[in-house]
Protein backbone atom coordinates (compact mmCIF):
# COMPACT_ATOMS: atom_id res chain seq x y z
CA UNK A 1 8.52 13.16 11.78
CA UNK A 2 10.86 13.96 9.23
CA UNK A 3 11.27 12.25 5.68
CA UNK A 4 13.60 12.35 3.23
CA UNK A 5 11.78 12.39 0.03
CA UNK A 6 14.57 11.09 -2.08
CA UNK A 7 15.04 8.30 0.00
CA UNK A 8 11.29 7.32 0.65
CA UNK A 9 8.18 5.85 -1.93
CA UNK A 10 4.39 5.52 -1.20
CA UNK A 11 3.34 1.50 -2.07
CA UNK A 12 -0.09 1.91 -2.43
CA UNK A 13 -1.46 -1.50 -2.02
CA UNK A 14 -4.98 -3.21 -3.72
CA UNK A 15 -6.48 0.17 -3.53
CA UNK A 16 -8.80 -1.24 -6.43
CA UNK A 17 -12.44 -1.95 -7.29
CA UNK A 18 -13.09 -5.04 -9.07
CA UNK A 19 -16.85 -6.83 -9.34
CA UNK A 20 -16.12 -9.63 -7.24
CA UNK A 21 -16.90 -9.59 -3.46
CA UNK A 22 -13.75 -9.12 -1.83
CA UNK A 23 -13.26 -5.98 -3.14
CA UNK A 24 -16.76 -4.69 -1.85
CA UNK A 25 -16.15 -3.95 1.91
CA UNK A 26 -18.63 -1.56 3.63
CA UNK A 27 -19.92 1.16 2.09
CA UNK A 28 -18.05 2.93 5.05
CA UNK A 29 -14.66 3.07 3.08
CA UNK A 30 -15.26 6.73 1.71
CA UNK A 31 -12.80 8.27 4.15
CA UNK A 32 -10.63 5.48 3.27
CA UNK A 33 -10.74 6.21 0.52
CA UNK A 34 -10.47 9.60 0.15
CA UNK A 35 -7.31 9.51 2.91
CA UNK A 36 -5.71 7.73 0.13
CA UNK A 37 -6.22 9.65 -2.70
CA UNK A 38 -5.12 12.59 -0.41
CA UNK A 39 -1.72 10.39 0.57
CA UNK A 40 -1.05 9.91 -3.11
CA UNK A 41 -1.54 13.77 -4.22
CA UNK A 42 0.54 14.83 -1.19
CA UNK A 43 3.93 12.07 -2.27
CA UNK A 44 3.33 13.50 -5.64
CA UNK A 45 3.44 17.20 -4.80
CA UNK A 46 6.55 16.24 -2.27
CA UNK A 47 7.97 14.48 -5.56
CA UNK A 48 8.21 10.92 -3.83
CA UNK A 49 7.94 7.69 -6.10
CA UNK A 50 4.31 6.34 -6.00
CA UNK A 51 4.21 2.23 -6.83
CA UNK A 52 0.93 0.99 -6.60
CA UNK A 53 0.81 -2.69 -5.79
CA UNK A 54 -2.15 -4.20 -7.49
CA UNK A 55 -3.61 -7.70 -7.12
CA UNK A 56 -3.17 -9.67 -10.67
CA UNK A 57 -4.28 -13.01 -9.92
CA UNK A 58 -4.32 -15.73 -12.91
CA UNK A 59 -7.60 -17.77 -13.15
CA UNK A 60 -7.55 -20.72 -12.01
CA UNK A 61 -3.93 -20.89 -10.89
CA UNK A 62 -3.29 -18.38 -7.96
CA UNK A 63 -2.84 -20.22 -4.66
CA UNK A 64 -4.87 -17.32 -2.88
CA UNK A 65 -7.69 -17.85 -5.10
CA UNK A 66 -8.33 -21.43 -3.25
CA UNK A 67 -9.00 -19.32 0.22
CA UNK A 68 -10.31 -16.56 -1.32
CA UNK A 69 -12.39 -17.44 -4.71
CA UNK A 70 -12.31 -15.39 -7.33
CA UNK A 71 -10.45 -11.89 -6.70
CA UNK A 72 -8.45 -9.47 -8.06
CA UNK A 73 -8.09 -11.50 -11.65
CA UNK A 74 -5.33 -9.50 -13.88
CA UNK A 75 -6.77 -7.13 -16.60
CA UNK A 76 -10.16 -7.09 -14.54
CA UNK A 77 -9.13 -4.28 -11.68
CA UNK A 78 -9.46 -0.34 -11.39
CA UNK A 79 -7.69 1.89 -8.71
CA UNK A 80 -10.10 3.92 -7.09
CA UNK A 81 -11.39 6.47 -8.87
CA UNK A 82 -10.55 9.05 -6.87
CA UNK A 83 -6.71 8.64 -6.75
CA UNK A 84 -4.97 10.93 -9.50
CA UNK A 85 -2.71 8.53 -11.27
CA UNK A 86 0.64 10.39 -12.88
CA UNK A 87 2.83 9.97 -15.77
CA UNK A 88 6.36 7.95 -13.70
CA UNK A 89 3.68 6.17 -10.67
CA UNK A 90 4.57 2.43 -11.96
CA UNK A 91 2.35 -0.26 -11.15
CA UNK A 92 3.76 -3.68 -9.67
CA UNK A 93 1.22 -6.52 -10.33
CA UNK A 94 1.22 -9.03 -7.51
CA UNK A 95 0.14 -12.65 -7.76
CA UNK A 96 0.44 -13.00 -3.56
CA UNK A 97 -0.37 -11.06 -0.56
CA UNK A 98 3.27 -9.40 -0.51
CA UNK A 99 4.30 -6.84 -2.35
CA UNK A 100 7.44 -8.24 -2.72
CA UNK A 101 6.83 -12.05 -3.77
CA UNK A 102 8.16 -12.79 -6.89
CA UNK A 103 7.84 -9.21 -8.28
CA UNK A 104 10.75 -6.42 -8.75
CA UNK A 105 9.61 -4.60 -6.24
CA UNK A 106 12.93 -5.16 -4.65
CA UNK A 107 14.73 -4.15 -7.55
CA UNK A 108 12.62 -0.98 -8.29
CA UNK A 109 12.86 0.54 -5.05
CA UNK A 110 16.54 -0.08 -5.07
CA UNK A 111 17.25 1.42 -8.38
CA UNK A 112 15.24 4.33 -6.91
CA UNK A 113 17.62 4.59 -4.03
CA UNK A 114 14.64 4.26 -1.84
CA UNK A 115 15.47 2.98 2.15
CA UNK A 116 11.53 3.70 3.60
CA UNK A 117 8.66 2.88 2.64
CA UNK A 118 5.07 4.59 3.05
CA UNK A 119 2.32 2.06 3.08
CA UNK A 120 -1.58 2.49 2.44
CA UNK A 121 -4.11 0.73 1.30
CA UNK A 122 -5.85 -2.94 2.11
CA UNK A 123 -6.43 -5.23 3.34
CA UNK A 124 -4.34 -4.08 6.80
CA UNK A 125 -4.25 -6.93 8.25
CA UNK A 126 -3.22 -8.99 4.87
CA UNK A 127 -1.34 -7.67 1.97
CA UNK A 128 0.08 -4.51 4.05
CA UNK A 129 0.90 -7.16 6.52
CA UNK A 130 2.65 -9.36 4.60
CA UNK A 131 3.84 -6.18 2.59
CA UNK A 132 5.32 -4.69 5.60
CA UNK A 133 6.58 -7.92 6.71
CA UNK A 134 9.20 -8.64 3.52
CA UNK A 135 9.65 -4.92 3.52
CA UNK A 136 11.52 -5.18 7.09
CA UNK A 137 13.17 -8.58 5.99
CA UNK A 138 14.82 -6.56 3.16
CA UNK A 139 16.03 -3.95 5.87
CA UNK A 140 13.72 -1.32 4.85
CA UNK A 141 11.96 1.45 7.15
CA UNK A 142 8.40 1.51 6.96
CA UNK A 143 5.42 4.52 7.95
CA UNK A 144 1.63 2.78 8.08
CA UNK A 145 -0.77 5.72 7.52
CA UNK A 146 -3.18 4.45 9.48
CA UNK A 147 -6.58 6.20 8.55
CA UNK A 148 -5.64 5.31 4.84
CA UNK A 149 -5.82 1.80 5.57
CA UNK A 150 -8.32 -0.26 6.16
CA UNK A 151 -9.21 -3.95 7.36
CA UNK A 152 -12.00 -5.47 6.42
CA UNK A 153 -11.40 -9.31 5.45
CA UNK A 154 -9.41 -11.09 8.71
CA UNK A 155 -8.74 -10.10 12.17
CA UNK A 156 -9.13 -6.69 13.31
CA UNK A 157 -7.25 -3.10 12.31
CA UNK A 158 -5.66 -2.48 15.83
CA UNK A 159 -4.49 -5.89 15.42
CA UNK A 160 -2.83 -4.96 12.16
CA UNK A 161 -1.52 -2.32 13.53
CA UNK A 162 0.05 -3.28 16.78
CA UNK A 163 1.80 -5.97 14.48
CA UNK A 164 3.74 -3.50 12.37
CA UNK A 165 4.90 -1.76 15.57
CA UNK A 166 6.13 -4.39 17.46
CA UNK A 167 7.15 -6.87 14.82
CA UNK A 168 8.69 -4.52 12.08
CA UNK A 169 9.41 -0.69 13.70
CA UNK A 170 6.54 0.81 11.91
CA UNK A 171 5.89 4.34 12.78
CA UNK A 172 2.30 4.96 12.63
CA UNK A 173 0.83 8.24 11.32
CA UNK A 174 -2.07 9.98 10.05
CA UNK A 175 -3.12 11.19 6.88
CA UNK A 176 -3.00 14.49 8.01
CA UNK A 177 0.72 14.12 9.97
CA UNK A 178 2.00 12.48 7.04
CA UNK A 179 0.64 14.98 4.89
CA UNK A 180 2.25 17.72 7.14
CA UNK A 181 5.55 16.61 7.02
CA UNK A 182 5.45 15.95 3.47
CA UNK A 183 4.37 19.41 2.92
CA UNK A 184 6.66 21.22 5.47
CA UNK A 185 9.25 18.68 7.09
CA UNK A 186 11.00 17.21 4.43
CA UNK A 187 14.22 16.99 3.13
CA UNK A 188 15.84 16.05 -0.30
């Protein structure tokens, strides 16, 4: 795999903690987590734009908070604690399971002359779904790292995953591949 670090970001997507129960999956997210705090220090040493794409849902008003209840309220989320947060990562508050949905995303990554996208994060089957989906729509290249995403709320991770390949040309990699060819494969 080879990628072109001026021409790629990471989206980090709702890799937050909140108090409400959608953001408490099973206590079996520590490599999960810690795959994603690994992706993030490895785009930052490679010097590739990191957006993290946070649920910011308005009380009482978000459609997603009728299927879901109460989640991801703005002003009322953390990112994991583990993930070493830099002065230029820029955070995109979304109000919808895309990444893209009425936010600049778009416009960011543009501006950034960015063409592919590296996606982590959860829920796999949901927002890096839906993510992925208007990602492709908008004619950019996409790399799941698969062991740095995680499913936990709807249908199944394989099931996630065999979506991205066959419905938007995802290449699917590890934490440690991706890591690798950040760290020895790259080009500016």
């Amino acid at each position: 795999m080879q990628i072109t670090r001026t021409r790629t970001a990471l989206l980090v997507i709702d890799a937050i903690e909140a108090s409400d129960a959608v953001y408490e999956p099973d206590r079996a997210t520590a490599a999960y987590r810690a795959g994603v705090a690994r992706v993030v220090d490895a785009c930052h040493e490679a010097g590739v734009p990191v957006l993290f794409c946070n649920d910011a849902h308005l009380p009482g008003l978000d459609q997603e908070l009728r299927l879901w209840g109460d989640h991801g309220i703005a002003g009322r989320t953390r990112i994991f604690p583990e993930i070493d947060r830099r002065e230029g990562d820029r955070i995109v508050p979304k109000r919808r399971y895309s990444a893209f949905f009425g936010t600049d995303l778009d416009l960011t990554l543009r501006e950034l002359g960015v063409t592919c996208v590296i996606a982590v994060g959860a829920d796999t089957n949901i927002c890096v779904l839906h993510t992925l989906a208007d990602a492709y729509f908008l004619a950019y290249d996409s790399i799941v790292v698969e062991d740095a995403t995680l499913t936990f709320l709807c249908g199944t991770q394989e099931g996630a995953i065999e979506h991205c390949v066959k419905c938007y040309g995802s290449q699917i990699v590890s934490v440690a591949e991706l890591v690798g060819a950040l760290g020895e494969h790259t080009t500016a």
